[in-house]
N, C-alpha and C. Protein backbone atom coordinates (compact mmCIF):
# COMPACT_ATOMS: atom_id res chain seq x y z
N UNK A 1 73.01 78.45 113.73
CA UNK A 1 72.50 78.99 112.51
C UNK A 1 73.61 79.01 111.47
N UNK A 2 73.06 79.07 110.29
CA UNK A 2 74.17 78.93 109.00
C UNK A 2 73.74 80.86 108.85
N UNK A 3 74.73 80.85 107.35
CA UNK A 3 74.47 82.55 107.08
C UNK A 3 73.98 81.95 105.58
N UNK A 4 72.97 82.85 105.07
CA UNK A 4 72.16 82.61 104.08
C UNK A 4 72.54 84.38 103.37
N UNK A 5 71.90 84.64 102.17
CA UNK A 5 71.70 85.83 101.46
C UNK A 5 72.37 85.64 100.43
N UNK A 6 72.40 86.92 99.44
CA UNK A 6 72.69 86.86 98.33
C UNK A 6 74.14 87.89 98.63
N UNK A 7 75.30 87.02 97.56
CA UNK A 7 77.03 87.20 96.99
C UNK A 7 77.05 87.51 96.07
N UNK A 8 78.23 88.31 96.34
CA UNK A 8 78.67 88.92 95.15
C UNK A 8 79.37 87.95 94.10
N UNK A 9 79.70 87.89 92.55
CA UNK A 9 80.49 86.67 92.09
C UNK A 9 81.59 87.14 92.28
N UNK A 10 82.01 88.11 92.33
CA UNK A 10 83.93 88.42 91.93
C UNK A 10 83.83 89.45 93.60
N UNK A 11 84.60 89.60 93.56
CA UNK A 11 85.28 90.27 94.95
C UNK A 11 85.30 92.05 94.94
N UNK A 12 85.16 92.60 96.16
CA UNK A 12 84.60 94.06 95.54
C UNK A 12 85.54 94.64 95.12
N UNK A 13 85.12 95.57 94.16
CA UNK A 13 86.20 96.41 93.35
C UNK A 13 87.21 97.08 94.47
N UNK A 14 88.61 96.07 93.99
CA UNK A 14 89.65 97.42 95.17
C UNK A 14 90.21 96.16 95.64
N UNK A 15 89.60 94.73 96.26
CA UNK A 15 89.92 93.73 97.34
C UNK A 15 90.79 92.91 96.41
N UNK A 16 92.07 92.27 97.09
CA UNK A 16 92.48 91.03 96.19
C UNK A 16 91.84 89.68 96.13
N UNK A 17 91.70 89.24 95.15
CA UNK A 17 90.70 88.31 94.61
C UNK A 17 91.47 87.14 95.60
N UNK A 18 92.69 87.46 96.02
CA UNK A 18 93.42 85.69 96.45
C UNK A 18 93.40 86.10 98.16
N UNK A 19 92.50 87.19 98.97
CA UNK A 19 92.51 87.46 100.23
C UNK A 19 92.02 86.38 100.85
N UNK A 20 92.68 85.87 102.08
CA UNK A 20 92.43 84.78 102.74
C UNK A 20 90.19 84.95 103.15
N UNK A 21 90.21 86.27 103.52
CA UNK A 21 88.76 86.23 103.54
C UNK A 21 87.95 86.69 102.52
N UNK A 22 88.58 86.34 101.16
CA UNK A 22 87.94 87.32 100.13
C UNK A 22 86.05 86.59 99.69
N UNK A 23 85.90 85.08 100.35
CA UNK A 23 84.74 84.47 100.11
C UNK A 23 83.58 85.63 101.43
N UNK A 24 84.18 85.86 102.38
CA UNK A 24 83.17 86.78 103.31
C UNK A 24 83.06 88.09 102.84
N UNK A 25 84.24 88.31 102.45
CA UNK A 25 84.13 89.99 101.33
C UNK A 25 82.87 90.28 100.72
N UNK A 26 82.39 88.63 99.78
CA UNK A 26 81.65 88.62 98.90
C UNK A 26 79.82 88.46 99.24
N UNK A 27 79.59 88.53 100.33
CA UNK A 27 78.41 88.97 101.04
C UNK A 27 77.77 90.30 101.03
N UNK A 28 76.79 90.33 100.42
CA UNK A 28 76.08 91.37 100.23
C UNK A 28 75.09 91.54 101.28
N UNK A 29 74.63 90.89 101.90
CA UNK A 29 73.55 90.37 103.02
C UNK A 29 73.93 89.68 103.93
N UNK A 30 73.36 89.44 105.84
CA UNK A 30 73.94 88.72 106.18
C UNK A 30 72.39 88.59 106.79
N UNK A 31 71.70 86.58 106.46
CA UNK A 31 70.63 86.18 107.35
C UNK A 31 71.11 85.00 107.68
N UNK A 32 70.71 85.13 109.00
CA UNK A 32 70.90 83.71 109.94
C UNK A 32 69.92 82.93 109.54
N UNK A 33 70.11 81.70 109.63
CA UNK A 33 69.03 80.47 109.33
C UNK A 33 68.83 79.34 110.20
N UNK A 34 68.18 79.53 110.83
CA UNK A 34 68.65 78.13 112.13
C UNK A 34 67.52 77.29 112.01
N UNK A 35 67.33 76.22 111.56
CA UNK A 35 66.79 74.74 111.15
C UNK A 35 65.99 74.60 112.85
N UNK A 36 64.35 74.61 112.76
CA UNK A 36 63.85 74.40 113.75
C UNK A 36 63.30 72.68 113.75
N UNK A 37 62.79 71.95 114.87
CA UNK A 37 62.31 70.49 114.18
C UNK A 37 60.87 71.10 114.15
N UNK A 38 60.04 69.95 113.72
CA UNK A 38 58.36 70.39 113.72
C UNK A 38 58.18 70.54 115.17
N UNK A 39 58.40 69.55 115.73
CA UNK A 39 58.05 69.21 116.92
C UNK A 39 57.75 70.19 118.01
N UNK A 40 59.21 71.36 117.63
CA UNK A 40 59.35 72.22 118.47
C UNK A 40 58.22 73.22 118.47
N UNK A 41 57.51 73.30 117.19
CA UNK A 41 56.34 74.15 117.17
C UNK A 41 55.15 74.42 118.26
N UNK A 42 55.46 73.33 118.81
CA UNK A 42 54.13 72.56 119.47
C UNK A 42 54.33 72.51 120.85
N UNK A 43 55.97 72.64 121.32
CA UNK A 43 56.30 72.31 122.57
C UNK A 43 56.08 73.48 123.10
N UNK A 44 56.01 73.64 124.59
CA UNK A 44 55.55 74.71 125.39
C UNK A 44 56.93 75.27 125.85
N UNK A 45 58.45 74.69 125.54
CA UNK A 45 59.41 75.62 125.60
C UNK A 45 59.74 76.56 124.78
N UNK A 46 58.68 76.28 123.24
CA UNK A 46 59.26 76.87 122.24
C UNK A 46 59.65 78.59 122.42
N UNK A 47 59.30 79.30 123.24
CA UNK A 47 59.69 80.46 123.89
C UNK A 47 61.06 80.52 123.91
N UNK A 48 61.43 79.50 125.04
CA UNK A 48 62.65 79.49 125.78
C UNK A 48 64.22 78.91 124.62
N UNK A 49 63.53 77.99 123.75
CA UNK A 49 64.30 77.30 122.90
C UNK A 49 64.79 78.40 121.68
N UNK A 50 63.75 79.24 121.13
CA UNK A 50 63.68 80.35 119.96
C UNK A 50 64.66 81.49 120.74
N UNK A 51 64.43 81.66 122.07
CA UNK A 51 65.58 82.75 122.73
C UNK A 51 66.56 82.06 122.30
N UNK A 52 67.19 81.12 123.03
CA UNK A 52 68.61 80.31 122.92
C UNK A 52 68.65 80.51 121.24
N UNK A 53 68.16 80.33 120.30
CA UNK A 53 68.88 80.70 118.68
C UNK A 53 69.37 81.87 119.00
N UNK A 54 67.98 82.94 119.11
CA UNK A 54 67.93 84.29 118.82
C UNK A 54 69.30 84.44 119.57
N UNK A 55 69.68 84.46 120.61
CA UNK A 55 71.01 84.84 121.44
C UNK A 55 72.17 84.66 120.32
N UNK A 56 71.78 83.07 120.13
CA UNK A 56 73.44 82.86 119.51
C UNK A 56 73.88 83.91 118.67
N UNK A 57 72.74 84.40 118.12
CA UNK A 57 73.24 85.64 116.74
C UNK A 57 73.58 87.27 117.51
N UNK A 58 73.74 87.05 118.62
CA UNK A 58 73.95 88.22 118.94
C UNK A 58 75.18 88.75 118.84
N UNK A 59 76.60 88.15 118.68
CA UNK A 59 77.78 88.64 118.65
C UNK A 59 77.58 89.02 116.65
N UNK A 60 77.08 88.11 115.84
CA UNK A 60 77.13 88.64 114.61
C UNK A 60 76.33 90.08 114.83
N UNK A 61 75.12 90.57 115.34
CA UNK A 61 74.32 91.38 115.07
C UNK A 61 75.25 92.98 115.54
N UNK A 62 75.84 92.37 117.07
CA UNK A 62 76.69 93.59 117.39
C UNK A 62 77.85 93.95 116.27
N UNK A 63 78.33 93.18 116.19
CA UNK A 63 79.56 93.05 114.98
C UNK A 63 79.12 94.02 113.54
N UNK A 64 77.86 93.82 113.17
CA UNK A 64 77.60 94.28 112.01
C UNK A 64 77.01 96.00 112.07
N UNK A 65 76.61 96.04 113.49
CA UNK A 65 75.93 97.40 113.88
C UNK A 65 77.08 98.13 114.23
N UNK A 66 78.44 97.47 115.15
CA UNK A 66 79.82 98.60 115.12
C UNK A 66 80.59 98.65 113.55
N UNK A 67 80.24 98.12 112.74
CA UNK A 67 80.63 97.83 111.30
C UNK A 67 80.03 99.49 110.76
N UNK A 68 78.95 99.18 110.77
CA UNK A 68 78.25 100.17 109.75
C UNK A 68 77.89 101.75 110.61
N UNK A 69 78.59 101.36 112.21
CA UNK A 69 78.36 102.56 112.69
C UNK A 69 76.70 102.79 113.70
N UNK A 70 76.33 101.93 114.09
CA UNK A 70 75.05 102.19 114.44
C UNK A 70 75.07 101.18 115.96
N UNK A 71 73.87 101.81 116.49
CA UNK A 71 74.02 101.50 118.14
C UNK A 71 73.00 100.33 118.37
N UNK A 72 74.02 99.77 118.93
CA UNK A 72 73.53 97.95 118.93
C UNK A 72 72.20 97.43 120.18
């Protein structure tokens, strides 16, 4: 999956604008986007195939829930 949502233009008030991660700073949102084919619609793994995405996002999802304080 890629990360999709809406950025901030300038960097948050307080951060240096030249911080090696100051482009992830600038995330206001964080959605995963993972490009399915048609095909897969139709196939009878599509269960098993939609887990395997859903998983991959699981280290971002924990990451963002010990971030903000909340139980993953």
């Amino acid at each position: 999956y890629v990360l999709e949502g809406d950025r901030l233009k300038r960097p948050p008030k307080g951060f240096d604008p030249d911080h090696p991660l100051v482009e992830d700073l600038k995330w206001k949102d964080f959605i995963g986007v993972a490009e399915v084919p048609k095909k897969m619609i139709t196939d009878p793994k599509l269960p098993q195939e939609l887990a395997k995405v859903l998983r991959s996002g699981t280290p971002l999802v924990e990451f963002l829930c010990n971030a903000v304080g909340v139980p993953f």
